[in-house]
N, C-alpha and C. Protein backbone atom coordinates (compact mmCIF):
# COMPACT_ATOMS: atom_id res chain seq x y z
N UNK A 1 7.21 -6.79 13.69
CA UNK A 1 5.82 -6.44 13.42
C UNK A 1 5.30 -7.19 12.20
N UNK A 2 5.81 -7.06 10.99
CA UNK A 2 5.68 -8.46 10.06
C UNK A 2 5.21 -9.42 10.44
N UNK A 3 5.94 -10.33 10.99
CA UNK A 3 6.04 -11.47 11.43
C UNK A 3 4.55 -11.79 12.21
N UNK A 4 4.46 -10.70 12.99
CA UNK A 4 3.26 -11.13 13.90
C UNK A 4 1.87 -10.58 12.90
N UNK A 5 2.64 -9.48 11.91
CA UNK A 5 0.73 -9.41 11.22
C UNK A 5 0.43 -10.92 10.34
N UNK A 6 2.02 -11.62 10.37
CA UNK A 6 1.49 -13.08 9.38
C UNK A 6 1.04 -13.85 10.04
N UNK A 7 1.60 -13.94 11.31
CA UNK A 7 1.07 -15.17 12.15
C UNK A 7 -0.27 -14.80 12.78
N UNK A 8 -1.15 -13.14 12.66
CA UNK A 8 -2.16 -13.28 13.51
C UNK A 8 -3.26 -13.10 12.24
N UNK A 9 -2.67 -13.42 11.11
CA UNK A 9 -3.64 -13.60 9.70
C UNK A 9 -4.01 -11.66 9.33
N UNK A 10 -3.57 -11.15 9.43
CA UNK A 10 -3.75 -9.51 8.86
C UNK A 10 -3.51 -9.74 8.02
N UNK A 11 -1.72 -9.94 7.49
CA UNK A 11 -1.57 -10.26 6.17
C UNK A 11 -1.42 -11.48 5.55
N UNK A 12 -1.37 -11.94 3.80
CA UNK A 12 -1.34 -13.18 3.49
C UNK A 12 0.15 -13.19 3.09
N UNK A 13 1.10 -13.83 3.37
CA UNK A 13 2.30 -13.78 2.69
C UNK A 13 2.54 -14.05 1.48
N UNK A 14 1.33 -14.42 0.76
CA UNK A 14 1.53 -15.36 -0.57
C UNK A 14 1.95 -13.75 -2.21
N UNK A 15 2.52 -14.56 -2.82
CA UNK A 15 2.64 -13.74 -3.95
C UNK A 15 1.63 -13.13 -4.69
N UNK A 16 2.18 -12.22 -5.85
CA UNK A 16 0.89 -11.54 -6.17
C UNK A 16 1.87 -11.54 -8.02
N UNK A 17 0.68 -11.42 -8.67
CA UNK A 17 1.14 -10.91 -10.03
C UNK A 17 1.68 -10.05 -10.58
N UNK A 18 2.69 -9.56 -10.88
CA UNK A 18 3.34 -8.55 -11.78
C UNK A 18 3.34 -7.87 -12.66
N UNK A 19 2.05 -8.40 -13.47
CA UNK A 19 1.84 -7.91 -14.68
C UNK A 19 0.20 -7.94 -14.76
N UNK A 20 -0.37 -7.49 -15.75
CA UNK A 20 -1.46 -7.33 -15.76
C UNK A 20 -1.76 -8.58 -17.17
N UNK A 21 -2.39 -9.15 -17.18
CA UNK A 21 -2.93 -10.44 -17.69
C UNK A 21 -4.42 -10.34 -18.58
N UNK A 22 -4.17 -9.98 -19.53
CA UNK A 22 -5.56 -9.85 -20.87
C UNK A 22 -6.54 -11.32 -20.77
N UNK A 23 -7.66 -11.17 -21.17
CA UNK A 23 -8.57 -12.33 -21.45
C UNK A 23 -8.44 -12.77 -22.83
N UNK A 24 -8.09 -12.21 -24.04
CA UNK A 24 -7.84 -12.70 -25.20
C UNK A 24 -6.22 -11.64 -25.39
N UNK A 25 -6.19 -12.15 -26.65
CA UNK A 25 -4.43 -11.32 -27.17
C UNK A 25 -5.49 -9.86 -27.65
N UNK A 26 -6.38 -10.10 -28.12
CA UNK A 26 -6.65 -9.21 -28.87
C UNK A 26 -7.37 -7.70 -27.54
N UNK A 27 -6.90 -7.77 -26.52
CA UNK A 27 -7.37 -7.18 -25.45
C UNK A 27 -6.22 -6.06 -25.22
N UNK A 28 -5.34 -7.30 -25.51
CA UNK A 28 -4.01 -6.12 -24.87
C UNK A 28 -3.41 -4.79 -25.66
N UNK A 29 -3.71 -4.98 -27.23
CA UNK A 29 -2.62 -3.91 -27.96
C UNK A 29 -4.23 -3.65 -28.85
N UNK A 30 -4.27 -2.25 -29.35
CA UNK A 30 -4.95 -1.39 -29.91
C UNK A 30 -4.62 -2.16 -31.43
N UNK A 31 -5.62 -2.70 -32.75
CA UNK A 31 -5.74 -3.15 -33.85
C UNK A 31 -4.28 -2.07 -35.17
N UNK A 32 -3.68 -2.43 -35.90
CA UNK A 32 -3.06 -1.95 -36.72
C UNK A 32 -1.88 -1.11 -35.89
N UNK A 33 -1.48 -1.06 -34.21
CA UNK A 33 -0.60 -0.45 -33.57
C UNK A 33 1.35 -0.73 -34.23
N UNK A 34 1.93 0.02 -34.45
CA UNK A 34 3.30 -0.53 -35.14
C UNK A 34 4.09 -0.38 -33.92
N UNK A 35 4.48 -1.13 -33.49
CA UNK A 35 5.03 -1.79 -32.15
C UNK A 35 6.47 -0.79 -32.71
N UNK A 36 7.20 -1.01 -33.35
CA UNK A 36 8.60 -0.42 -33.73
C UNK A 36 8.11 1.26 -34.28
N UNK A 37 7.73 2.15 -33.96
CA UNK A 37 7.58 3.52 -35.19
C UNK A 37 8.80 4.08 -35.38
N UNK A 38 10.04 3.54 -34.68
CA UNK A 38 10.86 3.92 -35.23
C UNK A 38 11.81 3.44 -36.43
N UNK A 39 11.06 2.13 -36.86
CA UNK A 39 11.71 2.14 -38.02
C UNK A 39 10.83 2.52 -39.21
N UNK A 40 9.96 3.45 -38.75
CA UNK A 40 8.94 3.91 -40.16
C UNK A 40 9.73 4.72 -41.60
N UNK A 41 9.02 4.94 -42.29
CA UNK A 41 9.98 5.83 -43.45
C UNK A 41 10.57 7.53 -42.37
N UNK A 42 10.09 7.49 -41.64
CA UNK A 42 11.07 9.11 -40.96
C UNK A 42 12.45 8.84 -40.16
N UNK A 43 12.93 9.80 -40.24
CA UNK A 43 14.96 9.30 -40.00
C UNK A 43 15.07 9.21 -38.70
N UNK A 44 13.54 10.24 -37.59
CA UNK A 44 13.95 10.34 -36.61
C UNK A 44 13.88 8.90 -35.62
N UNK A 45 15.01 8.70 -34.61
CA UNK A 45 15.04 7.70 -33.78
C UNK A 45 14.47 7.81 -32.85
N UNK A 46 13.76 8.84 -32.10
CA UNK A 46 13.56 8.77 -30.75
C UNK A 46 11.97 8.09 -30.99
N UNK A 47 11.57 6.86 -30.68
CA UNK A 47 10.12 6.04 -30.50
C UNK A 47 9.32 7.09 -29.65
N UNK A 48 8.11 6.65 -30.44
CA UNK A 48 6.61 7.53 -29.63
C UNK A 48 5.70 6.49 -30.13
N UNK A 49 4.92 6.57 -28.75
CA UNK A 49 3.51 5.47 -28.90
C UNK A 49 2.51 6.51 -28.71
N UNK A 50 2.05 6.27 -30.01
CA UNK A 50 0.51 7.20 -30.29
C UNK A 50 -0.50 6.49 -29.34
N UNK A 51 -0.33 5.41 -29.16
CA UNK A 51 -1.70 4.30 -28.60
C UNK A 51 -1.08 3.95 -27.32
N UNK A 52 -2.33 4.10 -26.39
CA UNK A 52 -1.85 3.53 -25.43
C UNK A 52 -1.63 1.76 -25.60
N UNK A 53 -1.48 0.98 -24.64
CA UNK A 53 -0.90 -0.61 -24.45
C UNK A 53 -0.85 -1.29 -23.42
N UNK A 54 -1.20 -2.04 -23.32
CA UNK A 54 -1.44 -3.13 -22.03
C UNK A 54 -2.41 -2.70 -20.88
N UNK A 55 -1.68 -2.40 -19.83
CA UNK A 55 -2.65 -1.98 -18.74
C UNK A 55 -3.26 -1.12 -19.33
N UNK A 56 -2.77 0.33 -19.42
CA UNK A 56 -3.13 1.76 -19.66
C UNK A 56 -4.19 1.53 -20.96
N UNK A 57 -4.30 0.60 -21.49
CA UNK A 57 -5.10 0.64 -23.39
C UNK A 57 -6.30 -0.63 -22.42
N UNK A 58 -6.25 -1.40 -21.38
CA UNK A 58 -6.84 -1.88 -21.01
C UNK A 58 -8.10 -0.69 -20.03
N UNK A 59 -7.04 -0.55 -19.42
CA UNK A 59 -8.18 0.66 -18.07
C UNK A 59 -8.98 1.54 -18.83
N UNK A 60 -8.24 2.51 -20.19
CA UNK A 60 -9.06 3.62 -20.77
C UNK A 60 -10.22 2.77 -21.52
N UNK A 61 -9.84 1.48 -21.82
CA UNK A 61 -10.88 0.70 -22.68
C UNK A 61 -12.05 0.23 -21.96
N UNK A 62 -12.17 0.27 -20.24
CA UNK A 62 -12.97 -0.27 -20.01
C UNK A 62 -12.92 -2.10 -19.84
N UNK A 63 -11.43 -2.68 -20.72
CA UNK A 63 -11.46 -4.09 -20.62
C UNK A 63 -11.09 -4.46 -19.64
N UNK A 64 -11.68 -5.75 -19.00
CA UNK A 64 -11.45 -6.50 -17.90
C UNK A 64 -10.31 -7.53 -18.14
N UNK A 65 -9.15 -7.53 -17.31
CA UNK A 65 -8.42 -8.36 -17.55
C UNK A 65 -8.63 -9.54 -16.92
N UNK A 66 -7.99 -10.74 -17.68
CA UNK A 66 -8.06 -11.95 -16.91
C UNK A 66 -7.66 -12.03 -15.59
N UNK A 67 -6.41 -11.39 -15.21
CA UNK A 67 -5.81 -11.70 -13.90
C UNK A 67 -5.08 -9.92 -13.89
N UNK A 68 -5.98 -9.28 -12.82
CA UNK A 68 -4.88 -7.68 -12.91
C UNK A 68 -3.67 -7.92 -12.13
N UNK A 69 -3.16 -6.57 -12.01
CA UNK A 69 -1.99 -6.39 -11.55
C UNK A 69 -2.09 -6.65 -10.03
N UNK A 70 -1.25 -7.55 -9.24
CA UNK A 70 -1.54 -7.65 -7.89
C UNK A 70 -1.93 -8.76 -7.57
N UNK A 71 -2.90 -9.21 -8.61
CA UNK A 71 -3.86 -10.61 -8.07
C UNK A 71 -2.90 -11.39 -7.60
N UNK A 72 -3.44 -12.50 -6.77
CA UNK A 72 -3.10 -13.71 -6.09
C UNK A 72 -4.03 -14.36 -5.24
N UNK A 73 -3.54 -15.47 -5.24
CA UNK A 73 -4.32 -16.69 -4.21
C UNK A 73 -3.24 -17.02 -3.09
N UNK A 74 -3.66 -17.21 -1.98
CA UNK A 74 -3.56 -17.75 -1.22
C UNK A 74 -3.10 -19.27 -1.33
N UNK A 75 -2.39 -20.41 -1.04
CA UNK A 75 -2.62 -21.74 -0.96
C UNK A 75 -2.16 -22.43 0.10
N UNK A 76 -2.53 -21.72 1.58
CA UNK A 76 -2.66 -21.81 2.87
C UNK A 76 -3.50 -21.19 3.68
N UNK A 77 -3.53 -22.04 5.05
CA UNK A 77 -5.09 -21.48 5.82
C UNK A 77 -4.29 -21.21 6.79
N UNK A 78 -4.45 -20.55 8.13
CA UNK A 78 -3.91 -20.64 9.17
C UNK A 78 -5.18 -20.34 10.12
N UNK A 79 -4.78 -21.42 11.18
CA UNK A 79 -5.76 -21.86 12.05
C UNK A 79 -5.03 -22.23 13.19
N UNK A 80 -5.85 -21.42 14.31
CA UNK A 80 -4.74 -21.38 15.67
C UNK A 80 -6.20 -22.50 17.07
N UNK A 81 -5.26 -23.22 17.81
CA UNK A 81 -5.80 -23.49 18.49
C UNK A 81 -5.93 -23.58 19.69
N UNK A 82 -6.26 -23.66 21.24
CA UNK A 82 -6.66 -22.61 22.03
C UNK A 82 -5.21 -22.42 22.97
N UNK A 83 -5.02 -21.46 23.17
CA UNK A 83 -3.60 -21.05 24.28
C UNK A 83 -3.40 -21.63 25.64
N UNK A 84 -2.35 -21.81 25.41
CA UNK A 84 -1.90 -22.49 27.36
C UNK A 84 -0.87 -21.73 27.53
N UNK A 85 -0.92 -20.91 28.78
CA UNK A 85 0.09 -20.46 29.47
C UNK A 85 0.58 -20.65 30.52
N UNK A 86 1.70 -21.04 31.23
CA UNK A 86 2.71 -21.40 32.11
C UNK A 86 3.46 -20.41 32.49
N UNK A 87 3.86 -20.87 33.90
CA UNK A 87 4.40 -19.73 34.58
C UNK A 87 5.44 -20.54 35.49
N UNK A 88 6.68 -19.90 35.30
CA UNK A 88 7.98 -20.27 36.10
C UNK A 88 8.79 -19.17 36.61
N UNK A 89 8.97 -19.18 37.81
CA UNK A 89 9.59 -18.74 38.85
C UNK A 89 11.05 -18.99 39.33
N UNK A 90 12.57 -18.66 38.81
CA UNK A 90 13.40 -19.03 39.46
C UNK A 90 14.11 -17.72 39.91
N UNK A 91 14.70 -17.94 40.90
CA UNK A 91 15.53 -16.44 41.87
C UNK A 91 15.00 -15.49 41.55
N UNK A 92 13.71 -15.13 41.39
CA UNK A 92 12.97 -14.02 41.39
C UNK A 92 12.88 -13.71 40.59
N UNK A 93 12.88 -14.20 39.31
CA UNK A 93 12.57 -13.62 38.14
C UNK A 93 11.39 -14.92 37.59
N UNK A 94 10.33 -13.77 37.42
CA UNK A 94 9.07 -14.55 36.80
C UNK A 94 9.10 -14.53 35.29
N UNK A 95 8.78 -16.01 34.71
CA UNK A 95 8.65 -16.33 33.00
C UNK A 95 7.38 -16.70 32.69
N UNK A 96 6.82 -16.09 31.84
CA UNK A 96 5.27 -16.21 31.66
C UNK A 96 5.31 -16.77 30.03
N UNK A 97 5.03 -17.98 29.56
CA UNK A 97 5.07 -18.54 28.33
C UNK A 97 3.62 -18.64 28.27
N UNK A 98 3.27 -18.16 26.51
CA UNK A 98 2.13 -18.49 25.90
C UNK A 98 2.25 -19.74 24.75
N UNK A 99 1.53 -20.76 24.63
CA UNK A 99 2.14 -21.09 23.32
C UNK A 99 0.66 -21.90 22.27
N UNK A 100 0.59 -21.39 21.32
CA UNK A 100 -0.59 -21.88 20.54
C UNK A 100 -0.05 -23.04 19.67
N UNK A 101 -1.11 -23.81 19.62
CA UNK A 101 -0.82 -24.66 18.17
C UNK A 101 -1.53 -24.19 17.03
């Protein structure tokens, strides 16, 4: 079923982005954010992010990223051209071939 949603153009097989992609640096991380809080003056180790970051500090912000999560292009067309079908007959068993270019 794959196969045939690629070849009848449903889906595009081409890749997609992984990550979500800022328009400047200054898009992605919230101003004065301390990336490490766990090495602040408190003893405790377990890290907490007060601020959100990346996607999540992007979406609540309203910022548009350069390239979101998912995006992709295409860099193929597919284009079919018109069908011929044939028909062969041996010891009683009929073969019906379609075949496009």
């Amino acid at each position: 079923q794959a196969l045939a949603d690629i070849l009848a153009g449903d889906v595009n097989p081409s890749g997609r982005m992984p990550v979500t992609t800022p328009k400047r640096a200054e898009d992605y991380l919230p101003k004065g954010i301390n990336l490490q809080p766990w090495v602040a003056e408190t003893a405790d180790p377990a890290p907490s992010y007060p601020y959100s970051h990346g996607f999540k500090h992007m979406w609540e912000h309203t910022i548009e990223p350069r390239f979101p999560f998912g995006w992709g292009l295409s860099y193929s067309t597919f284009d079919f051209g018109a069908p011929t079908v044939s028909i062969a007959s041996l010891d009683g068993i009929t073969e019906l071939t379609v075949s496009v270019q």
